[in-house]
Protein backbone atom coordinates (compact mmCIF):
# COMPACT_ATOMS: atom_id res chain seq x y z
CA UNK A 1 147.90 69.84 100.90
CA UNK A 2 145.74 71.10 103.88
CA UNK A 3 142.62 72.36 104.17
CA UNK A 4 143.71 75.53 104.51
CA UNK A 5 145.85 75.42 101.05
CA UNK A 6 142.58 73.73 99.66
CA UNK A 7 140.78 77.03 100.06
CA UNK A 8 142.93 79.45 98.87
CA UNK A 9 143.33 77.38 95.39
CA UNK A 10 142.44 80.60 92.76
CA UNK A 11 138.45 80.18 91.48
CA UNK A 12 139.28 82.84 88.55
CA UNK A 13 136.13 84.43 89.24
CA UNK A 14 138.03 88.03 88.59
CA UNK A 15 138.76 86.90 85.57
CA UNK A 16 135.61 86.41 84.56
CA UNK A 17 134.61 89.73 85.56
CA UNK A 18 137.25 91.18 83.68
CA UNK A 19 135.65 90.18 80.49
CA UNK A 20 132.18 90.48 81.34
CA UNK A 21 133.35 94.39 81.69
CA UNK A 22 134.86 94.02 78.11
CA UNK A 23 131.38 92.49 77.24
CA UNK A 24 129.38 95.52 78.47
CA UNK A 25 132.00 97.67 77.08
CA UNK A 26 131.60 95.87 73.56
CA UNK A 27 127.74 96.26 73.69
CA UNK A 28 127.86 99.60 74.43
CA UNK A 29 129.96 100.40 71.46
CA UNK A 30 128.55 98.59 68.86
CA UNK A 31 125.32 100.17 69.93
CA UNK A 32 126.28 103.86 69.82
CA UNK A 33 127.68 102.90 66.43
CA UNK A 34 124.20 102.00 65.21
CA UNK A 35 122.27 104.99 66.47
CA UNK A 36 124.56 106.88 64.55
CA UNK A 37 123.84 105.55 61.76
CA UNK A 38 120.49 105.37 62.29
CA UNK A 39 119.28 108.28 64.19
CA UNK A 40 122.10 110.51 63.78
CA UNK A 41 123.31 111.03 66.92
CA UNK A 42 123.79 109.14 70.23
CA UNK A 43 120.50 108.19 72.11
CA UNK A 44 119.83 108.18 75.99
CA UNK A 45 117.82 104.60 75.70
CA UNK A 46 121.19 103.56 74.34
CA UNK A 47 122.96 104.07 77.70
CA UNK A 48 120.08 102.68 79.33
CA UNK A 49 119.45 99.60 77.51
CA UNK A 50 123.57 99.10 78.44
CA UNK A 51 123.15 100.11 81.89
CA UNK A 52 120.18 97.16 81.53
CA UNK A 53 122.27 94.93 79.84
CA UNK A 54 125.26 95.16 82.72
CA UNK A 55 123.09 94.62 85.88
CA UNK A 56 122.29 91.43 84.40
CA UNK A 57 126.32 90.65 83.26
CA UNK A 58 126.47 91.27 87.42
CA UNK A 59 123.41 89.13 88.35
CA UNK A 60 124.87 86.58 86.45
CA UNK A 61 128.31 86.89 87.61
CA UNK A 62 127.18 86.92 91.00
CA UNK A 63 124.95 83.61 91.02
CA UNK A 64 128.17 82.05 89.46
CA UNK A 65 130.54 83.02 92.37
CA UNK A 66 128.04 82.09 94.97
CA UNK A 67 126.96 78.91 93.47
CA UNK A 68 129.61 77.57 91.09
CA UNK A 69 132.72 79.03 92.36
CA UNK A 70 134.54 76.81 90.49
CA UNK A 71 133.33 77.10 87.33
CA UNK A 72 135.09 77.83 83.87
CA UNK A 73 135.63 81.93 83.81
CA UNK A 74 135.68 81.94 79.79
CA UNK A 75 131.98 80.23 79.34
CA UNK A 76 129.94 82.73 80.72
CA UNK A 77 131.46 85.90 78.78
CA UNK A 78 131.40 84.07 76.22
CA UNK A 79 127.60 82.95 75.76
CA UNK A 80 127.31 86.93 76.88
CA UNK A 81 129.07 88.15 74.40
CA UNK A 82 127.10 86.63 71.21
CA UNK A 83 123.92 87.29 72.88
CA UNK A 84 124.72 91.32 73.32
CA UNK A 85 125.57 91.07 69.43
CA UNK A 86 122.32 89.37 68.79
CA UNK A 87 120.39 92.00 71.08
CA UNK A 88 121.91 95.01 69.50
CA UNK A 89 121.36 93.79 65.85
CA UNK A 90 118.13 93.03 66.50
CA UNK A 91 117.59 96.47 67.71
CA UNK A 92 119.60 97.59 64.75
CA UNK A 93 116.93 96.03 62.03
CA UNK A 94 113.99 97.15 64.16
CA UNK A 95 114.92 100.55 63.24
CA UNK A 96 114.83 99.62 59.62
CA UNK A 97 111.85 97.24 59.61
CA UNK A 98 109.95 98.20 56.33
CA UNK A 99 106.58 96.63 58.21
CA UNK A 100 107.04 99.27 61.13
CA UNK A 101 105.77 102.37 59.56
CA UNK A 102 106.38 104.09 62.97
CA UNK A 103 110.40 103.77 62.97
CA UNK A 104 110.22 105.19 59.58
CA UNK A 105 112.14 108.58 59.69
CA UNK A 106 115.26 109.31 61.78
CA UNK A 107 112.91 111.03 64.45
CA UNK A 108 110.64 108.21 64.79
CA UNK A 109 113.70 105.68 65.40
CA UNK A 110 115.55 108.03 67.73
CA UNK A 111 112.16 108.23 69.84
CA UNK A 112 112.30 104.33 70.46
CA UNK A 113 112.29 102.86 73.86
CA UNK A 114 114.33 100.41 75.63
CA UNK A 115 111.87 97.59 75.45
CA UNK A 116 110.49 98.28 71.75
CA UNK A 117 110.17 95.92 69.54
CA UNK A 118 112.09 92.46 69.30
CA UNK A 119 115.22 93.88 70.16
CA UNK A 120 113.61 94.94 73.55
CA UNK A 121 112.02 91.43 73.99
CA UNK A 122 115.42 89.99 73.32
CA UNK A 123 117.01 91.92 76.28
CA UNK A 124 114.09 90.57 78.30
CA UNK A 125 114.89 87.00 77.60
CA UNK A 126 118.42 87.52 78.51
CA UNK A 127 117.34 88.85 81.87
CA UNK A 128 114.96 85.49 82.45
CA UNK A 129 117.81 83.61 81.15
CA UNK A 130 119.61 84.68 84.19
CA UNK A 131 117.50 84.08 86.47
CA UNK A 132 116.64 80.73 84.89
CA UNK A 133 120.61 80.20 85.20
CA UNK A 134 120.64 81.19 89.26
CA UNK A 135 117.73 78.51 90.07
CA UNK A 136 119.31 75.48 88.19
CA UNK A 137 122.53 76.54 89.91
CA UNK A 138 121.18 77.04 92.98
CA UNK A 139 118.99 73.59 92.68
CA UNK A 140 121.15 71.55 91.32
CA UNK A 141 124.57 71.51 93.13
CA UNK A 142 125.92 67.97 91.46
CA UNK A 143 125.70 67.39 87.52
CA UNK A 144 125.40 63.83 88.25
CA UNK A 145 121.77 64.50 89.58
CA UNK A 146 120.73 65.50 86.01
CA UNK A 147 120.42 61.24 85.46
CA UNK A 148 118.84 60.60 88.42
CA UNK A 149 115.03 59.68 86.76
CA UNK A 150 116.79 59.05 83.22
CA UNK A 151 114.53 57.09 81.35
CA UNK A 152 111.45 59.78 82.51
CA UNK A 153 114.20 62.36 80.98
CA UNK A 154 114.68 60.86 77.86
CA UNK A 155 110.69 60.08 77.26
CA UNK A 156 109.14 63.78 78.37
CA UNK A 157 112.64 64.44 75.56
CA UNK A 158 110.38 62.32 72.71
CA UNK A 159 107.42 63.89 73.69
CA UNK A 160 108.41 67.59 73.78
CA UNK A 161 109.94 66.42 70.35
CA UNK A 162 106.86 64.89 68.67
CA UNK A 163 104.46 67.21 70.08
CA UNK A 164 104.37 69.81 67.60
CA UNK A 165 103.34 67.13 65.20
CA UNK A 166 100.19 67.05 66.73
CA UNK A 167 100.28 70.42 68.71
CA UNK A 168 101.65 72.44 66.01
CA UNK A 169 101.52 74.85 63.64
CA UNK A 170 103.12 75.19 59.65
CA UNK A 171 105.41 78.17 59.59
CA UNK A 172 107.60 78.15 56.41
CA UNK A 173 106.54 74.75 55.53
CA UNK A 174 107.75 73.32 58.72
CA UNK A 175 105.86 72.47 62.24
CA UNK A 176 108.18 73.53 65.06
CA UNK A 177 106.27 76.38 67.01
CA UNK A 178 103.48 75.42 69.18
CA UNK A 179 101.43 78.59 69.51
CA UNK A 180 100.20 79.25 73.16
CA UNK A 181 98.38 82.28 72.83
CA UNK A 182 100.75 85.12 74.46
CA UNK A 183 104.01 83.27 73.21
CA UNK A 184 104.78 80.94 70.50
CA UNK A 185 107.35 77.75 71.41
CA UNK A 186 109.74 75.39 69.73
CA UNK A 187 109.66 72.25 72.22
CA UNK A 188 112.65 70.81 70.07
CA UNK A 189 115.08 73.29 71.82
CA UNK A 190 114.25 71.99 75.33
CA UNK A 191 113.84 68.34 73.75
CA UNK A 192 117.48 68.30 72.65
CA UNK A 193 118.64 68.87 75.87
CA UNK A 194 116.40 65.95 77.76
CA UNK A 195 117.55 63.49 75.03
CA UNK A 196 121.33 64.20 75.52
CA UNK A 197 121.22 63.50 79.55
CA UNK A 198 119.69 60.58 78.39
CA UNK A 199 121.86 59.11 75.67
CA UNK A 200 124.32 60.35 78.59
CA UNK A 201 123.40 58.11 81.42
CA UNK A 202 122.69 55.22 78.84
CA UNK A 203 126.17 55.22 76.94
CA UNK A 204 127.95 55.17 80.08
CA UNK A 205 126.31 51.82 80.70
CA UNK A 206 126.62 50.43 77.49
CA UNK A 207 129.82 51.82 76.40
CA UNK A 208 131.64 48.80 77.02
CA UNK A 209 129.17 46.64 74.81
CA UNK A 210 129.54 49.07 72.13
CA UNK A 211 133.13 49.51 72.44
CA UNK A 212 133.52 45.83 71.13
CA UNK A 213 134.67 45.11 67.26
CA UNK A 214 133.63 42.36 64.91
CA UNK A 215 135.82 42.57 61.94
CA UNK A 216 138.19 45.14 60.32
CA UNK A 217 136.66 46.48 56.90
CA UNK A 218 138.21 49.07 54.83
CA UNK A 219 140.61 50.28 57.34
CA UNK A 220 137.85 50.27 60.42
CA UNK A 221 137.18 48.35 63.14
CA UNK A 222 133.01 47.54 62.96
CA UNK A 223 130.47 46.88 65.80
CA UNK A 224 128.86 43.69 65.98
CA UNK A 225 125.12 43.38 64.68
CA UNK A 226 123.88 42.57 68.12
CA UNK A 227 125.16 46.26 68.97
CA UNK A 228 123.20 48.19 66.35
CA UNK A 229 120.02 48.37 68.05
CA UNK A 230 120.58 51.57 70.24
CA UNK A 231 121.39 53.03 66.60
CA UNK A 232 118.77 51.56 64.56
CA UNK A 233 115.84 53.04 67.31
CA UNK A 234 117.54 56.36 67.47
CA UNK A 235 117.32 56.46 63.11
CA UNK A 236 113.83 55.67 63.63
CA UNK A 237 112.97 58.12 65.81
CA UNK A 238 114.95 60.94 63.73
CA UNK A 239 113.11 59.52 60.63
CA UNK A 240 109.69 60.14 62.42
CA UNK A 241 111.29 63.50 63.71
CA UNK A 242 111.38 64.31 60.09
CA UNK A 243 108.35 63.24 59.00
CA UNK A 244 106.05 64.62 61.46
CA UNK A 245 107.73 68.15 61.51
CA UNK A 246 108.98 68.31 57.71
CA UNK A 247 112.20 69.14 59.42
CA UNK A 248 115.46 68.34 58.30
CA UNK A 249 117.64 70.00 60.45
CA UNK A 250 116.22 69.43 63.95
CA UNK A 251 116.30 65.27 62.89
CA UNK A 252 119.76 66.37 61.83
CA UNK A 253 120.28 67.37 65.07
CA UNK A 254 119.20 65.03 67.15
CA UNK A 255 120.64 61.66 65.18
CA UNK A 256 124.14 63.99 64.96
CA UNK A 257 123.85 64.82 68.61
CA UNK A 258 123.88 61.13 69.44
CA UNK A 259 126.28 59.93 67.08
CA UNK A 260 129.09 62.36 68.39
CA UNK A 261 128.05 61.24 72.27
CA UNK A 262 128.41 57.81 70.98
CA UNK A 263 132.13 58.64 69.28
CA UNK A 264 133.10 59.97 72.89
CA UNK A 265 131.90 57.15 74.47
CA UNK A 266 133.67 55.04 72.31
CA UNK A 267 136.58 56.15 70.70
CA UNK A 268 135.43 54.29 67.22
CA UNK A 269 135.15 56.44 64.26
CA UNK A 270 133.44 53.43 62.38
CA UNK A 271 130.31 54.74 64.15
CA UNK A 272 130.65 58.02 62.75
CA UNK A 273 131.18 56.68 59.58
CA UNK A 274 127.79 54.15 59.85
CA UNK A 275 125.84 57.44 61.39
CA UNK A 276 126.31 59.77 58.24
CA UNK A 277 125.67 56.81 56.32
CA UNK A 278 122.38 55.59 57.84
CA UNK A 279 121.32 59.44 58.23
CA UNK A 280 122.10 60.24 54.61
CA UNK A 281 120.30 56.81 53.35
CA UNK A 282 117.17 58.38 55.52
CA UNK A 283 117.23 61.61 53.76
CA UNK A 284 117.25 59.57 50.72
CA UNK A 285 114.43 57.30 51.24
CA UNK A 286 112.46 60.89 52.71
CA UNK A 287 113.77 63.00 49.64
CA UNK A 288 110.79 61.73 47.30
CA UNK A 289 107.89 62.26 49.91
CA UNK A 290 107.80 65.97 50.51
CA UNK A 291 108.03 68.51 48.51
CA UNK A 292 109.09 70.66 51.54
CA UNK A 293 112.44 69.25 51.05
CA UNK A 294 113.31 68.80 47.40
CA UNK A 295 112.45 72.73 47.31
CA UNK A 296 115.20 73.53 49.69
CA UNK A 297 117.72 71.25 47.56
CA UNK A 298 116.69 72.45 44.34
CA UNK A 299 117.36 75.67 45.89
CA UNK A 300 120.80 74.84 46.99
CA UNK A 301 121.94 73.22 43.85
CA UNK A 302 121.21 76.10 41.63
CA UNK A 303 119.30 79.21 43.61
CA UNK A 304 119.93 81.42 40.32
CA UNK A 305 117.93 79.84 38.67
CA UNK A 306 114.50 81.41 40.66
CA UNK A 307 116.40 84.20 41.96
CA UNK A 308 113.40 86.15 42.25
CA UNK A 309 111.02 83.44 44.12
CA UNK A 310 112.20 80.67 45.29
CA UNK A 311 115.88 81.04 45.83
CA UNK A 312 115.48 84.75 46.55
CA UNK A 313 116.54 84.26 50.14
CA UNK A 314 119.41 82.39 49.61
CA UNK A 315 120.50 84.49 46.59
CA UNK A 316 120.30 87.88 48.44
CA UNK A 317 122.52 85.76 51.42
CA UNK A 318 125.52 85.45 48.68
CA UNK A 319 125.22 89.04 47.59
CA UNK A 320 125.41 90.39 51.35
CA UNK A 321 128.40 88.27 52.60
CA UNK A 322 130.13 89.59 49.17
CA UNK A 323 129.02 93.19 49.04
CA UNK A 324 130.36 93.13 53.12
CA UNK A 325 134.11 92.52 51.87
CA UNK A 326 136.91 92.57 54.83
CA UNK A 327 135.39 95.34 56.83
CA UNK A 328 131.63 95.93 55.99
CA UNK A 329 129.98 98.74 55.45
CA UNK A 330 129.62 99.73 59.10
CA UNK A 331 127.31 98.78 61.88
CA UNK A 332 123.80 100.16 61.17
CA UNK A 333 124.84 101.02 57.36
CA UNK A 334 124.09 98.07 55.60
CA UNK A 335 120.74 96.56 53.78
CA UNK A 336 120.61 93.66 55.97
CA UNK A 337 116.50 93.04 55.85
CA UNK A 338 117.08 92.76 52.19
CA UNK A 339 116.88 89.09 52.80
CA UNK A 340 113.18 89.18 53.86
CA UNK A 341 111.10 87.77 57.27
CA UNK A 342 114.23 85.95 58.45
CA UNK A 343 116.66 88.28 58.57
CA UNK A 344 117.01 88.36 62.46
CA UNK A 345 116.45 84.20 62.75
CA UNK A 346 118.22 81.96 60.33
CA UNK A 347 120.10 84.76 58.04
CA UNK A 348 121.38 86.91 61.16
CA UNK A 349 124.60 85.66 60.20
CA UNK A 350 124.37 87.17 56.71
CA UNK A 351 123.56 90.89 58.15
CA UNK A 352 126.45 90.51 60.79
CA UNK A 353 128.58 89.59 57.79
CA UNK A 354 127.46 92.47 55.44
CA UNK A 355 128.14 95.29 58.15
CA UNK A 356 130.55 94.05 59.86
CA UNK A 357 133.20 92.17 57.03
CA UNK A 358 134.58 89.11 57.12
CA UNK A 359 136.82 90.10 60.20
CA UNK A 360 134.08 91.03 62.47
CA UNK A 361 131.95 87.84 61.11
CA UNK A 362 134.68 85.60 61.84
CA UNK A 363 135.67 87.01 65.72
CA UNK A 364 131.70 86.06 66.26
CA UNK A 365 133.04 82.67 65.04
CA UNK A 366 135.82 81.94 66.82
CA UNK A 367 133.80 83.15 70.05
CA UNK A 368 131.97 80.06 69.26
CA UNK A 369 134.51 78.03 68.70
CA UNK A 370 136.29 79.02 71.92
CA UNK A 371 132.92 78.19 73.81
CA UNK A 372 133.19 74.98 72.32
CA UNK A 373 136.63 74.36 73.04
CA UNK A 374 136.32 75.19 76.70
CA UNK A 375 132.86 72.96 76.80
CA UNK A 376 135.32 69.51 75.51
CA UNK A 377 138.24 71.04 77.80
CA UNK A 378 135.49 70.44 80.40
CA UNK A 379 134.31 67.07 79.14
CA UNK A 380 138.23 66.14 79.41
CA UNK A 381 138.60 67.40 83.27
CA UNK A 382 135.78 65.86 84.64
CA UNK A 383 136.16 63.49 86.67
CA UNK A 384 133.10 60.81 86.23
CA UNK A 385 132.20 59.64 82.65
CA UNK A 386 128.71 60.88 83.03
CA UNK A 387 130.29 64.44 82.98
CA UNK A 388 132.14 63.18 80.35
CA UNK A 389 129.75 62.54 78.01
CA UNK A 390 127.14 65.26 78.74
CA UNK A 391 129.77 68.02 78.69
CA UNK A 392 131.14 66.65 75.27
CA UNK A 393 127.79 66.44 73.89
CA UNK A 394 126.62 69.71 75.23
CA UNK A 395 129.71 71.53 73.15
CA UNK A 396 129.20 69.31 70.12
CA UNK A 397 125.29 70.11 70.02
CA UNK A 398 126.02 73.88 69.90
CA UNK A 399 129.10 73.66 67.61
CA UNK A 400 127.23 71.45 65.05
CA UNK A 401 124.37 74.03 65.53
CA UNK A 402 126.76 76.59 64.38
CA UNK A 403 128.19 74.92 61.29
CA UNK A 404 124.42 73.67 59.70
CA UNK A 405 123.20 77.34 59.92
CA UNK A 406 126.71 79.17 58.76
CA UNK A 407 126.36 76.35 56.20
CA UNK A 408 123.20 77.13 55.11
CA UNK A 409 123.43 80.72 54.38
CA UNK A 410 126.82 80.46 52.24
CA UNK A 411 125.42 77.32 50.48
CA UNK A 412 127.76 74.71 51.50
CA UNK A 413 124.71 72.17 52.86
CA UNK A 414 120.88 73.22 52.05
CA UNK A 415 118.87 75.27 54.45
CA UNK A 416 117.60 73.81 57.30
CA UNK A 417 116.04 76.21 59.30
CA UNK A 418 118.15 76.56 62.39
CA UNK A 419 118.50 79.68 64.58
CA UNK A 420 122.14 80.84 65.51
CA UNK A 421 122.34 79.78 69.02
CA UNK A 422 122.21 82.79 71.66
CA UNK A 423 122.50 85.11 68.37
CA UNK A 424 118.96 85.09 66.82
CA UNK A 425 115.82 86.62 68.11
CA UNK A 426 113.64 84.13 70.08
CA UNK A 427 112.72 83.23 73.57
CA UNK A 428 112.62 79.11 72.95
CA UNK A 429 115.85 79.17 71.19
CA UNK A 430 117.77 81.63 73.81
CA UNK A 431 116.85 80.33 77.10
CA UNK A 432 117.04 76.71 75.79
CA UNK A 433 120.62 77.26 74.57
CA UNK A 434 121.44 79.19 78.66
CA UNK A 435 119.84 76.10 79.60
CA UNK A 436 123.04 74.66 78.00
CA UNK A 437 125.57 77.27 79.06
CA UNK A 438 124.11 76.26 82.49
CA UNK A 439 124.57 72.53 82.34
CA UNK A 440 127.95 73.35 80.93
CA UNK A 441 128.75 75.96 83.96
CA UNK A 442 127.88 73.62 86.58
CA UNK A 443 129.65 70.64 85.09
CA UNK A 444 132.81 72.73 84.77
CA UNK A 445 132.55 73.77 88.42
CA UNK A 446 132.32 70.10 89.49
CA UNK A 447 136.07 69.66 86.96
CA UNK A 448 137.86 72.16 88.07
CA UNK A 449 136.65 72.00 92.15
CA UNK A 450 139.90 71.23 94.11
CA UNK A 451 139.54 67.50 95.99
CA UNK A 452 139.50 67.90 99.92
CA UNK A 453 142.77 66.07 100.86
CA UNK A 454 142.08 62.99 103.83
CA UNK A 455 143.39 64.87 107.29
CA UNK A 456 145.90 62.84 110.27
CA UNK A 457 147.71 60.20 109.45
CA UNK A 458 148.02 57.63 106.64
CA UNK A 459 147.24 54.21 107.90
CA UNK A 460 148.91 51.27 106.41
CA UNK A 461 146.66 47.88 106.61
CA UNK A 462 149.47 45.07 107.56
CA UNK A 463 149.99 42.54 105.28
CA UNK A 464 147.45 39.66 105.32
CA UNK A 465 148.01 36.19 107.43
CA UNK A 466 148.41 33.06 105.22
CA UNK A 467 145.35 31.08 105.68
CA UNK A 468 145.34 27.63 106.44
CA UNK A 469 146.91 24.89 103.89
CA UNK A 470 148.33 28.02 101.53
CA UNK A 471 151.21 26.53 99.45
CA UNK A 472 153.21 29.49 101.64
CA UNK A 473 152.71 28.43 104.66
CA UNK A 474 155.17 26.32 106.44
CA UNK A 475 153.73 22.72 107.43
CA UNK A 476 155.71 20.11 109.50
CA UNK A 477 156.12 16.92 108.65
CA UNK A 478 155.47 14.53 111.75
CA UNK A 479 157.83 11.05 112.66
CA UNK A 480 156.91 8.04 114.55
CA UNK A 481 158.42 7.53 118.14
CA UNK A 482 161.16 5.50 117.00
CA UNK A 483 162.47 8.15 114.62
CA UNK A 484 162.13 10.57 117.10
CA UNK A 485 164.43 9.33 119.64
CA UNK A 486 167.21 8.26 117.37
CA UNK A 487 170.51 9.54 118.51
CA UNK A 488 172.52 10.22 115.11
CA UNK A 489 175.74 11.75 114.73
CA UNK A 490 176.90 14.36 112.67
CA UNK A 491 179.15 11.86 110.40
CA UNK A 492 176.29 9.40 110.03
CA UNK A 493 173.92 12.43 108.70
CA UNK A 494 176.43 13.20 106.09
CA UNK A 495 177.20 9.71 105.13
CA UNK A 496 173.07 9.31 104.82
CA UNK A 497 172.69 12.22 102.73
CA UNK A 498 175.87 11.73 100.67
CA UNK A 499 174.12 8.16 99.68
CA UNK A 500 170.92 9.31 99.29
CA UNK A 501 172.16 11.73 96.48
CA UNK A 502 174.13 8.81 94.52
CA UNK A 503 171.13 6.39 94.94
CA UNK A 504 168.20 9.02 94.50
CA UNK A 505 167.43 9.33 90.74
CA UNK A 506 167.21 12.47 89.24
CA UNK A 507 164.11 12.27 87.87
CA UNK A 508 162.29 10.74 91.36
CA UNK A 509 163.34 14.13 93.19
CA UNK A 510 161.98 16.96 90.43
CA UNK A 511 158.83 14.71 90.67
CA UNK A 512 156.30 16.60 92.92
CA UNK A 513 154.38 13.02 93.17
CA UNK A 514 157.43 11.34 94.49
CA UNK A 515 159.42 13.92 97.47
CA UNK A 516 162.25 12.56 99.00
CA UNK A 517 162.38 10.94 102.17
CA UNK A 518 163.58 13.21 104.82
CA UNK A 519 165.53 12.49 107.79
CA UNK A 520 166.26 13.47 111.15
């Protein structure tokens, strides 16, 4: 293939505008449908927040096709397609926030503006994210530079994640958010991504070490002892995780984020196996220690029980996903802040559910599942094991996000206090998980970039001379002057040789000690 053919090799980048039309198209809709049933009627800071909203689809699409032509077309409409849902259901329970007396009436929410309350914050956010997406694109054109300083990576990692243990402040009987005055942070979003370039860079070094088995138990092939270190240090820190924050789901996180990088490394499930085991005989040891913690799993085992107090929350999450049935009751027509101060964080899933039904609940699901898919499609394309591993891991982190929170609203695992990535209000948690999308883009650009083909013509090396005294070689065997100027005829050779064989014993001439004598 020529250079020429090189070039024209399709990018997809119409594709991808394609859907980010769909995307607009979708936001636009689902927000007309909630000033209906809101305000009554359609609102002109509707259009504009969508006219807001598609400028920054085309900024966005634009920095891709200028600086990662390449990349996957699916990721990016994707990641802006759950964050328009997030931005419009924000909006939608700002207009029914029973805190904001001034959105009270149908006049007073039909009078809001564009950048009112959290909903308008959230569009902001997405318009930094984008422009936080066109500088890591533009500075970093090679994913492989993410691991050039590594171990300074994975330390500022530790210390963005212990800092609000010192920094911080208890919100909900947890210390996440350090509070900076004009903003409020969670350094554990940025912290997860730090860690996984580094447990990145360091399994591709290792992963032969690790790779090796002991013995075969129950089915498994186990690591050697020598090997457990890297896991040992990495429970440690996640215990420490959860004892300085009182937070189970970010140590969760980060000892599950590790884990799965180490499975892809790998290829052994007996690590996953020892993982859940060492992380579950942490919890256990941590269980008796804070009361934090045996709240949220009484609460899970039987939430009835307080269903006034303590599992209120959780309680009015069950009714909502059941009163929603197939089709909910409509965008904008539900009770969604019926499940108090978190109802656009960790129980946005549960309003989504109640007005939308279990269909339109699940399509936001399987658009994270196909992000996911195409984010280990990536890790399989790649071409250096670096990319490998950080793509994998960057697909598993926000797929394992996904299933603790949907878990913890429909009580299959206790509440943790995750945020639906690019779906819940907040600035940490949305540019952190772009940050992702980002890493992601540019490591699918580098997969699916077409390989310049060598120009002229292909050069053969010649085969290599035999060196000196190689068994191959030929070597003469010199005579002495006498044998040398023998005169022997043809029937004296033949009588020689035919006596030679009858005399010779077998076993003399397969002996490489003893050759046979050659003549003339």
């Amino acid at each position: 293939m020529s250079a020429s053919e090189t070039a024209r090799v399709p990018n997809r980048r119409n594709v991808e505008l394609a859907l980010l039309v769909v995307v607009a198209l979708v936001f636009y809709v689902f927000l007309v449908a909630v000033e209906i049933a809101q305000t009554g009627d359609v609102q002109t800071s509707g259009l504009v927040m969508t006219l807001t909203f598609a400028v920054a689809l085309g900024v966005g699409h634009l920095l891709i096709r200028f600086f990662a032509p390449y990349a996957d077309p699916v990721l990016y409409p994707c990641a802006a397609m759950i964050t328009g849902i997030g931005i419009v259901f924000i909006r939608r329970l700002d207009m029914s926030d029973p805190d904001q007396d001034f959105f009270a009436t149908q006049a007073d929410r039909a009078s809001m503006g564009v950048l009112d309350g959290a909903g308008g914050r959230q569009l902001l956010f997405f318009i930094g994210c984008n422009v936080v997406l066109g500088l890591f694109l533009w500075w970093f054109k090679d994913h492989r530079s993410f691991a050039r300083y590594p171990y300074i990576v994975g330390l500022v990692g530790l210390l963005l994640a212990a800092s609000p243990a010192v920094l911080g402040e208890v919100r909900y009987g947890s210390k996440l958010w350090i509070n900076l005055g004009f903003i409020s942070v969670q350094p554990s979003e940025f912290a997860k991504l730090l860690l996984l370039i580094f447990f990145a860079y360091y399994l591709v070094r290792k992963r032969e070490v690790l790779s090796l088995a002991s013995k075969k138990f129950l089915g498994l092939q186990w690591p050697r002892l020598r090997d457990l270190l890297p896991v040992l240090v990495v429970w440690l820190v996640s215990l420490v995780i959860m004892v300085g924050l009182r937070d189970l789901g970010t140590s969760l996180l980060f000892f599950g984020m590790f884990v799965a990088v180490l499975y892809i490394a790998t290829q052994r499930v007996s690590w996953i196996v020892l993982g859940l085991s060492m992380f579950a005989l942490g919890a256990a040891i941590m269980y008796p220690l804070f009361d934090h913690l045996q709240r949220r799993v009484y609460i899970w085992l039987d939430p009835f029980a307080d269903p006034t107090d303590k599992g209120f929350q959780i309680v009015q999450s069950l009714i909502g996903l059941g009163s929603g049935g197939l089709f909910g009751a409509g965008p904008g027509a539900g009770q969604p802040q019926s499940v108090g101060f978190a109802a656009n964080s960790d129980f946005i899933i549960v309003g989504l559910g109640e007005e939308l039904g279990l269909f339109g609940l699940v399509t936001i699901l399987l658009m994270y599942l196909l992000f996911v898919v195409r984010g280990l499609r990536t890790a399989l394309t790649v071409r250096d094991s670096f990319g490998k591993l950080l793509a994998g891991g960057l697909a598993f982190s926000l797929g394992f996000q996904v299933f603790v929170i949907v878990g913890g609203v429909t009580k299959l695992i206790p509440l943790t206090g995750q945020t639906a990535p690019l779906l819940s209000a907040g600035g940490s948690s949305l540019i952190a998980n772009w940050i992702l999308v980002t890493l992601l883009i540019r490591v699918s650009d580098s997969a699916r970039k077409p390989q310049p083909v060598p120009q002229g013509p292909i050069k053969v090396a010649p085969p290599p001379k035999p060196a000196d005294n190689s068994p191959t070689e030929l070597v003469s065997i010199p005579h002495n002057a006498a044998d040398e100027t023998e005169v022997i005829s043809g029937a004296e050779v033949e009588k020689q040789a035919s006596q030679g064989s009858a005399e010779t014993p077998q076993a003399d001439k397969d002996d490489p000690t003893n050759p046979p004598e050659v003549k003339p």
